[in-house]
PDB file of N, CA and C in Angstrom:
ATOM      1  N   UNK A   1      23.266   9.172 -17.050  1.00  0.00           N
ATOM      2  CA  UNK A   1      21.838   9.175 -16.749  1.00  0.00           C
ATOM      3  C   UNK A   1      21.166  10.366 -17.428  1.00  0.00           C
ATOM      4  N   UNK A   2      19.893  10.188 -18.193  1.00  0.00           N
ATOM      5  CA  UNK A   2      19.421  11.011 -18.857  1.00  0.00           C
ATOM      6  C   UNK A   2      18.412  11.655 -17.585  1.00  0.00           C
ATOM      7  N   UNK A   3      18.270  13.325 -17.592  1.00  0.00           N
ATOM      8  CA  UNK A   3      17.456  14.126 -16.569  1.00  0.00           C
ATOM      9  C   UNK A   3      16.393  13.951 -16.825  1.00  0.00           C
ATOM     10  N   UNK A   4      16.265  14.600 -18.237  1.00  0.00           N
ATOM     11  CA  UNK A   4      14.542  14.685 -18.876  1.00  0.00           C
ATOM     12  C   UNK A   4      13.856  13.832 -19.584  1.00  0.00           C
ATOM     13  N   UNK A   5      12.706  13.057 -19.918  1.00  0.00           N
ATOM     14  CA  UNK A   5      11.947  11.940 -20.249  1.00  0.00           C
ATOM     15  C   UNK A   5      12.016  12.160 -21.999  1.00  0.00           C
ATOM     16  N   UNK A   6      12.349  11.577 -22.510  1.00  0.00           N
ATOM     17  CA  UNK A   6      12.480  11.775 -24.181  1.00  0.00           C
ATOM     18  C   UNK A   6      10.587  11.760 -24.621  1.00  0.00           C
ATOM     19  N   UNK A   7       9.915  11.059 -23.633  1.00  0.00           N
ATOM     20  CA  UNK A   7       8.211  11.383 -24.520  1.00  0.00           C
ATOM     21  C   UNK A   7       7.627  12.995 -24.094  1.00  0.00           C
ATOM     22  N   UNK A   8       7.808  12.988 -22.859  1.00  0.00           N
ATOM     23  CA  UNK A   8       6.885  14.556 -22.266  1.00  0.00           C
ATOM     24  C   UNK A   8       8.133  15.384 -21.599  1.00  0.00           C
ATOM     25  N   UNK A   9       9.423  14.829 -21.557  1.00  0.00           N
ATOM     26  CA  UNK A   9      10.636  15.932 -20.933  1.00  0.00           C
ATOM     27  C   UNK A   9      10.502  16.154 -19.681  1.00  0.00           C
ATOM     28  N   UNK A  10       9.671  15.273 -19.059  1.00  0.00           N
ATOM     29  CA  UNK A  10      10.093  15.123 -17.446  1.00  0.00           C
ATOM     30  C   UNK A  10      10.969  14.759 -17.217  1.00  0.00           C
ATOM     31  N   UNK A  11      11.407  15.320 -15.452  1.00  0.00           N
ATOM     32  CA  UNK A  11      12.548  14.674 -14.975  1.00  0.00           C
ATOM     33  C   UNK A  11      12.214  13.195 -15.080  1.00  0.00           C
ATOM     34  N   UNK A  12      13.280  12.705 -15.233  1.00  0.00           N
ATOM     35  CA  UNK A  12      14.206  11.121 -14.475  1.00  0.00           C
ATOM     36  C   UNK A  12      14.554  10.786 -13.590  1.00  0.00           C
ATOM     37  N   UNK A  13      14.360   9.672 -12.525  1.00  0.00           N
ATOM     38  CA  UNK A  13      14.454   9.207 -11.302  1.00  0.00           C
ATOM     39  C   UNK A  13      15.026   7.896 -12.035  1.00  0.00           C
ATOM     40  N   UNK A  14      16.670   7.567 -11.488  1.00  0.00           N
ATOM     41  CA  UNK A  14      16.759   6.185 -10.850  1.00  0.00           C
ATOM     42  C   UNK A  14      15.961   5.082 -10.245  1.00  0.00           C
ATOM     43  N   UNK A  15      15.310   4.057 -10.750  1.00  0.00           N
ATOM     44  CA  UNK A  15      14.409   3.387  -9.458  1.00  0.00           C
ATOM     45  C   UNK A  15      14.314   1.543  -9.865  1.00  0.00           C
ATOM     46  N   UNK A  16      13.745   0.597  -9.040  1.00  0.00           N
ATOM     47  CA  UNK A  16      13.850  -0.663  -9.160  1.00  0.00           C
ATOM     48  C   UNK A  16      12.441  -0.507  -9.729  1.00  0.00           C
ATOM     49  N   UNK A  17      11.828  -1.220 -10.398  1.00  0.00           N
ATOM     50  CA  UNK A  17      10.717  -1.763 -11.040  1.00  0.00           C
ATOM     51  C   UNK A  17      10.434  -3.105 -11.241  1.00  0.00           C
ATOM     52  N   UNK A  18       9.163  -2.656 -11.390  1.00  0.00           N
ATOM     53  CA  UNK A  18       9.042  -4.418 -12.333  1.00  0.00           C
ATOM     54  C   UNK A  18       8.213  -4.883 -13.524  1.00  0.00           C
ATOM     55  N   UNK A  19       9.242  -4.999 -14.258  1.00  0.00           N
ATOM     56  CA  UNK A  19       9.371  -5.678 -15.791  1.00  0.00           C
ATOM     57  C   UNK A  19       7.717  -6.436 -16.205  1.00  0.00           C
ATOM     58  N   UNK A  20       6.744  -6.578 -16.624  1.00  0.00           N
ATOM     59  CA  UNK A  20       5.767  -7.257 -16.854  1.00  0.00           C
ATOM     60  C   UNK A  20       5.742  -7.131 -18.757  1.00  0.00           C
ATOM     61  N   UNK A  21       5.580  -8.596 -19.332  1.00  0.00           N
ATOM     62  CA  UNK A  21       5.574  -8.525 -20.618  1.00  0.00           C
ATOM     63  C   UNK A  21       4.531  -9.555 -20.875  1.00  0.00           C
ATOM     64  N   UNK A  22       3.733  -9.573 -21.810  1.00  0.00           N
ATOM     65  CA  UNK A  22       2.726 -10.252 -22.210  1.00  0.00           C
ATOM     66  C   UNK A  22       2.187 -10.099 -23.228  1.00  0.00           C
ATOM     67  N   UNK A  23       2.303 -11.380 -24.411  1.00  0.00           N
ATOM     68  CA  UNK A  23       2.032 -11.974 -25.683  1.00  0.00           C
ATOM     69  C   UNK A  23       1.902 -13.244 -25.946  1.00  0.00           C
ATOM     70  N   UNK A  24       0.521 -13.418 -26.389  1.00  0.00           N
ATOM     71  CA  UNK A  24       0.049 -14.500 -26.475  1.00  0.00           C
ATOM     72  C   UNK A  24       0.130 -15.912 -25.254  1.00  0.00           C
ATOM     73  N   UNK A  25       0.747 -16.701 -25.421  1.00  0.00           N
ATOM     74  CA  UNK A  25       0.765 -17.943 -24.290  1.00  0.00           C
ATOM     75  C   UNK A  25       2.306 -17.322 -23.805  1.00  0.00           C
ATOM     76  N   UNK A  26       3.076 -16.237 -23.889  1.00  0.00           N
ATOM     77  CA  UNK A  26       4.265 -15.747 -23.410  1.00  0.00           C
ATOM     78  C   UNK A  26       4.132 -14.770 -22.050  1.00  0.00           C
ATOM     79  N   UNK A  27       4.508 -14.734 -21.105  1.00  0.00           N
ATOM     80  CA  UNK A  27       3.842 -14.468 -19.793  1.00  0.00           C
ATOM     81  C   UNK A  27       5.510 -14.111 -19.065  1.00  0.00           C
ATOM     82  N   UNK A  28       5.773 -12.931 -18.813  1.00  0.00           N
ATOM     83  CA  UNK A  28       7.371 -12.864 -17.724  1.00  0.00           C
ATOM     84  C   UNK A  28       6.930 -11.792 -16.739  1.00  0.00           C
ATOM     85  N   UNK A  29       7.675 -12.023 -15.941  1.00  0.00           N
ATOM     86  CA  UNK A  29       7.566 -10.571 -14.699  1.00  0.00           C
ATOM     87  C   UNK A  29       8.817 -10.699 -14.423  1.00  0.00           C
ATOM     88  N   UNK A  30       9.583  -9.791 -14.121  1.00  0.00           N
ATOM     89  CA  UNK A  30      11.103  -9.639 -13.820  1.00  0.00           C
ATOM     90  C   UNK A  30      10.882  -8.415 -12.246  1.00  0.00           C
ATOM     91  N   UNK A  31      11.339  -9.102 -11.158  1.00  0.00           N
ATOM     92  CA  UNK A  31      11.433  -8.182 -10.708  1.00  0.00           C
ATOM     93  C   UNK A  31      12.849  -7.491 -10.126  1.00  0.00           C
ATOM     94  N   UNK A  32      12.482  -6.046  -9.707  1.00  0.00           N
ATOM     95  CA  UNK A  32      14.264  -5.762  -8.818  1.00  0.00           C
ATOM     96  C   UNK A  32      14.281  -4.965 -10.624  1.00  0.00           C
ATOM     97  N   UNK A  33      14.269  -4.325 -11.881  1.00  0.00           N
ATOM     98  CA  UNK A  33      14.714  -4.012 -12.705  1.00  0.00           C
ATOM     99  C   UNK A  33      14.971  -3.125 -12.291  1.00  0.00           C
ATOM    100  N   UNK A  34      16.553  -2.612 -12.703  1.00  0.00           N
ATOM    101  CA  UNK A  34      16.904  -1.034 -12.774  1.00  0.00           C
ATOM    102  C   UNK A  34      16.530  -0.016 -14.055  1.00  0.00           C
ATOM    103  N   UNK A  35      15.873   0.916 -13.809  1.00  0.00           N
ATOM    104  CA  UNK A  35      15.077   2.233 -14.872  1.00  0.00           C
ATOM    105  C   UNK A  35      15.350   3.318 -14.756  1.00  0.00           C
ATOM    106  N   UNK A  36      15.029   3.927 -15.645  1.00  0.00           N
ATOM    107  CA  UNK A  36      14.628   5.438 -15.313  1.00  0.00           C
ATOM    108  C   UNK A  36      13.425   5.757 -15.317  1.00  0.00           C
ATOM    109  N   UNK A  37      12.800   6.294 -14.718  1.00  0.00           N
ATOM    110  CA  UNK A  37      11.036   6.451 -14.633  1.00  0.00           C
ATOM    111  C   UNK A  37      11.363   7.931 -15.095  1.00  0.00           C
ATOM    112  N   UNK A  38      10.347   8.244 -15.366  1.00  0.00           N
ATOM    113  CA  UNK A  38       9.768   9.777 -15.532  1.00  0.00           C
ATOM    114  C   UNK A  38       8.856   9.992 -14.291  1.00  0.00           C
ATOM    115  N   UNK A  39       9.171  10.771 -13.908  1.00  0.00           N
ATOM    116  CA  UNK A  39       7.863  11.349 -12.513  1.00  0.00           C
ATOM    117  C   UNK A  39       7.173  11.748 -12.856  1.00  0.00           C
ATOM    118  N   UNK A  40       7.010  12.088 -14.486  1.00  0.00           N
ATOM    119  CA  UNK A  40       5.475  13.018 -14.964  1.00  0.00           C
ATOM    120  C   UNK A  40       4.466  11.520 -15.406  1.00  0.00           C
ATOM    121  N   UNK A  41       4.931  11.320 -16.285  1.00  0.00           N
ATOM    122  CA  UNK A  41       4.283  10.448 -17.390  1.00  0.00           C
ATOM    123  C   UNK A  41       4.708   8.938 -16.986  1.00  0.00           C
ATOM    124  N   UNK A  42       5.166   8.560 -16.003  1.00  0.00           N
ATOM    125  CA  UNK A  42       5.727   7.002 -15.630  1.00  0.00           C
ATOM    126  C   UNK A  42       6.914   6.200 -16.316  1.00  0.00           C
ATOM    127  N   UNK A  43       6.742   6.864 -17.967  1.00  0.00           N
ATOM    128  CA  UNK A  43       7.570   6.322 -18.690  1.00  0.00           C
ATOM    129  C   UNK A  43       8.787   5.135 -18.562  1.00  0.00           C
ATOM    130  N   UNK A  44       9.688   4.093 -18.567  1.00  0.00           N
ATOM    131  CA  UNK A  44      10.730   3.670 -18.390  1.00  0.00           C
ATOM    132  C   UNK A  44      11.382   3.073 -19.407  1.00  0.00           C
ATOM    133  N   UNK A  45      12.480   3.702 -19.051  1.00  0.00           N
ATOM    134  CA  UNK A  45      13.537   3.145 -19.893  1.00  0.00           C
ATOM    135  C   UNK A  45      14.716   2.375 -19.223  1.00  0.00           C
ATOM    136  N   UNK A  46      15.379   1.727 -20.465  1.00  0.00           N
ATOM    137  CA  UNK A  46      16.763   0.793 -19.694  1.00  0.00           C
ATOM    138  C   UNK A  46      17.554   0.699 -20.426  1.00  0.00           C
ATOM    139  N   UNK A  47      18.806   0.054 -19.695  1.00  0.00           N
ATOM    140  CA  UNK A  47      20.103   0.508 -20.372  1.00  0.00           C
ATOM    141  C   UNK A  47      20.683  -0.455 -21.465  1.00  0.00           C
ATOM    142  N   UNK A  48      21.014  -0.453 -21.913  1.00  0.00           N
ATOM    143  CA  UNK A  48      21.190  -1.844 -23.364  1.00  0.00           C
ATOM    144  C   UNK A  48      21.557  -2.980 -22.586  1.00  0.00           C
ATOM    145  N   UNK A  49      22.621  -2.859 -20.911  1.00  0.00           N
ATOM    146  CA  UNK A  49      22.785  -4.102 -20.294  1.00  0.00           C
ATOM    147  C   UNK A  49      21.808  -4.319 -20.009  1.00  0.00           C
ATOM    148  N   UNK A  50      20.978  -3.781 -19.524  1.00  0.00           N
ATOM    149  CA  UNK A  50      19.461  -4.330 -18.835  1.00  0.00           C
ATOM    150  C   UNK A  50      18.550  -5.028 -19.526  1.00  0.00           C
ATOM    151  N   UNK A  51      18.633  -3.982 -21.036  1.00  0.00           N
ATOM    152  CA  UNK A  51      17.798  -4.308 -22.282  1.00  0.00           C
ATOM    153  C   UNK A  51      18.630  -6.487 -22.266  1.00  0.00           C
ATOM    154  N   UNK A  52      19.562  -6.122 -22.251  1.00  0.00           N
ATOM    155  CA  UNK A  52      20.263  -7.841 -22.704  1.00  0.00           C
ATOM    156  C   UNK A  52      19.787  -8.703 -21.933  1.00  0.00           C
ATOM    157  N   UNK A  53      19.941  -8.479 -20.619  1.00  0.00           N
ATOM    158  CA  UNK A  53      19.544  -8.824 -19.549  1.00  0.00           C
ATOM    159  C   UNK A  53      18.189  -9.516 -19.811  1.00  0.00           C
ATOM    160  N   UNK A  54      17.270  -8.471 -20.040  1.00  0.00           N
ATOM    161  CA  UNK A  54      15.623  -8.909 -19.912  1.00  0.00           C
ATOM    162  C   UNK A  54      15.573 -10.460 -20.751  1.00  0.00           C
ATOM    163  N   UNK A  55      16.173  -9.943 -22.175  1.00  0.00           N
ATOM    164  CA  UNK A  55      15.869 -10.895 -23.258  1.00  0.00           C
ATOM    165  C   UNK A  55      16.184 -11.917 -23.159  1.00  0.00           C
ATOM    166  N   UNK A  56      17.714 -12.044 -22.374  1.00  0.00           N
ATOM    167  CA  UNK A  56      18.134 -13.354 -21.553  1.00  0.00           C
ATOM    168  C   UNK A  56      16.863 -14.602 -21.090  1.00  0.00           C
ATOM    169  N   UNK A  57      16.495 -13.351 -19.875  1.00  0.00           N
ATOM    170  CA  UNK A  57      15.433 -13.996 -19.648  1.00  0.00           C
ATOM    171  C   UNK A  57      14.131 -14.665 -20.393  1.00  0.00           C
ATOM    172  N   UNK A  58      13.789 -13.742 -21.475  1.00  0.00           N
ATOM    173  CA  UNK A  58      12.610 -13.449 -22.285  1.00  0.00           C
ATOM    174  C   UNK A  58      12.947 -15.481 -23.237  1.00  0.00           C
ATOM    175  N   UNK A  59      13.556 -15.199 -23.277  1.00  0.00           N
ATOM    176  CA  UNK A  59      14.420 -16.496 -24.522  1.00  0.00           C
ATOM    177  C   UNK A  59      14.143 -18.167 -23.374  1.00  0.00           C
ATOM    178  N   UNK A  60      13.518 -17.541 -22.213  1.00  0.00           N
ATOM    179  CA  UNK A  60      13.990 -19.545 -21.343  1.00  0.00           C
ATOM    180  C   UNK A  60      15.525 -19.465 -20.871  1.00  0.00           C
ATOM    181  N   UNK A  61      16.342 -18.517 -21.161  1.00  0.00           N
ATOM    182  CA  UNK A  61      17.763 -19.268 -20.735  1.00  0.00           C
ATOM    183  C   UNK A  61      18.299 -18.886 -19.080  1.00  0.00           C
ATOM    184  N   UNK A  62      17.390 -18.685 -18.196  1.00  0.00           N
ATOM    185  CA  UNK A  62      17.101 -18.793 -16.831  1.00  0.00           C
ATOM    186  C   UNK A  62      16.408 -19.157 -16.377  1.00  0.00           C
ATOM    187  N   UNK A  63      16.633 -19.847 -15.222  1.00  0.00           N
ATOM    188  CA  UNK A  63      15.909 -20.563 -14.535  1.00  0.00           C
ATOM    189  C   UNK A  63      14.951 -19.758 -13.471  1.00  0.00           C
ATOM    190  N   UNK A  64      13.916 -19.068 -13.276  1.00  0.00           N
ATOM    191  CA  UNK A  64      13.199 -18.331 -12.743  1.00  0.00           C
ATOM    192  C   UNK A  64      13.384 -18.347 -11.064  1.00  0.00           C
ATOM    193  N   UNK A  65      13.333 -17.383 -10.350  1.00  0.00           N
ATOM    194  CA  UNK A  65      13.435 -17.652  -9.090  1.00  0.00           C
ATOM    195  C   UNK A  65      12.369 -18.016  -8.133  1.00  0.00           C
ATOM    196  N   UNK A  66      11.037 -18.082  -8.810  1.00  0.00           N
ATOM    197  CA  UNK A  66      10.030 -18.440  -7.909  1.00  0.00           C
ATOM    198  C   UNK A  66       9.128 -18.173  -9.498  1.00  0.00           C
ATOM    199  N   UNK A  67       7.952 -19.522  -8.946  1.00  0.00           N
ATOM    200  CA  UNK A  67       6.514 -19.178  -9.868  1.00  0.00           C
ATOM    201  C   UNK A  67       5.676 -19.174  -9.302  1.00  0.00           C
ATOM    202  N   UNK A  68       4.370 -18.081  -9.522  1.00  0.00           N
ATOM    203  CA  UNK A  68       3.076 -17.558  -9.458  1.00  0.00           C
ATOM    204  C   UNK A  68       1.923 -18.209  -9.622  1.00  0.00           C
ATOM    205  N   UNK A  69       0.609 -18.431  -8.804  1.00  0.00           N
ATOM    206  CA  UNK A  69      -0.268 -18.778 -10.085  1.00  0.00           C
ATOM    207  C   UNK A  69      -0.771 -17.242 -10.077  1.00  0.00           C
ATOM    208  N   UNK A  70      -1.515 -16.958 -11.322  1.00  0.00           N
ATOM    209  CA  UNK A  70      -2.275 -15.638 -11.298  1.00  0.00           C
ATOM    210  C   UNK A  70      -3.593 -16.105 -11.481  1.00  0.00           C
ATOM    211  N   UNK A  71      -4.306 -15.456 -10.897  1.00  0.00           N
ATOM    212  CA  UNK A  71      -6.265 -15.803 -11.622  1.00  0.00           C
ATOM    213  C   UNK A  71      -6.689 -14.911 -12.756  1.00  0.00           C
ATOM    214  N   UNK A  72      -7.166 -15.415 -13.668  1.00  0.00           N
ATOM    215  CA  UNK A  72      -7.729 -15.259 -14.894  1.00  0.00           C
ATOM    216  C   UNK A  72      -9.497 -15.185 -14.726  1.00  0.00           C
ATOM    217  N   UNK A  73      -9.583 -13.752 -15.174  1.00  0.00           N
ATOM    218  CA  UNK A  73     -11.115 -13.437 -15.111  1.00  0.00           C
ATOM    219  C   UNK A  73     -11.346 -13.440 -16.766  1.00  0.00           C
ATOM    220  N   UNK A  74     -12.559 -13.447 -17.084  1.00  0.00           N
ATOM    221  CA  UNK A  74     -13.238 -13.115 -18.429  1.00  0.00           C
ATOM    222  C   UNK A  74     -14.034 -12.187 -18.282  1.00  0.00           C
ATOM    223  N   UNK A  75     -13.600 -10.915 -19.013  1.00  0.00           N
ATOM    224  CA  UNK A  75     -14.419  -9.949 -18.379  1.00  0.00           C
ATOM    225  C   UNK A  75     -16.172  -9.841 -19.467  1.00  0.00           C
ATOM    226  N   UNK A  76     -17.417  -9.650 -18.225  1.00  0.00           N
ATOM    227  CA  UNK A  76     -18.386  -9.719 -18.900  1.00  0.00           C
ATOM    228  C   UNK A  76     -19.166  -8.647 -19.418  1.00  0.00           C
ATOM    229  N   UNK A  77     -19.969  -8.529 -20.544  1.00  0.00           N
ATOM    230  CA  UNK A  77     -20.432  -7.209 -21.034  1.00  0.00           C
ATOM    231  C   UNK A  77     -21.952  -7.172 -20.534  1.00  0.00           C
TER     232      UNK A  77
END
């Protein structure tokens, strides 16, 4: 486990998170991820299993454990 944050050199905390990725019509939330946060700057990182893990997912080759709807605003000027 790395102590200090490789962007601002804060400590590192162990913690569960959750994964949110979004591109174009591509939409995932993963939750329960294991990280390292930074307590300064939020930062997270993961471990190459985790990293595999995500992409697993990222690719369709799981079957999701529950779906969402979300609401979609247009924001006005």
């Amino acid at each position: 486990m790395r102590t200090r944050c490789v962007f601002c050199g804060g400590k590192v905390a162990k913690k569960r998170v959750m994964f949110a990725y979004d591109e174009a019509e591509k939409h995932l939330l993963i939750e329960n991820v294991p990280a390292e946060v930074c307590e300064q700057c939020g930062e997270k990182t993961y471990s190459p299993d985790v990293t595999d893990k995500i992409l697993e997912y990222a690719k369709n080759d799981v079957k999701p454990s529950r779906t969402i709807q979300v609401p979609v605003y247009k924001f006005a000027s």
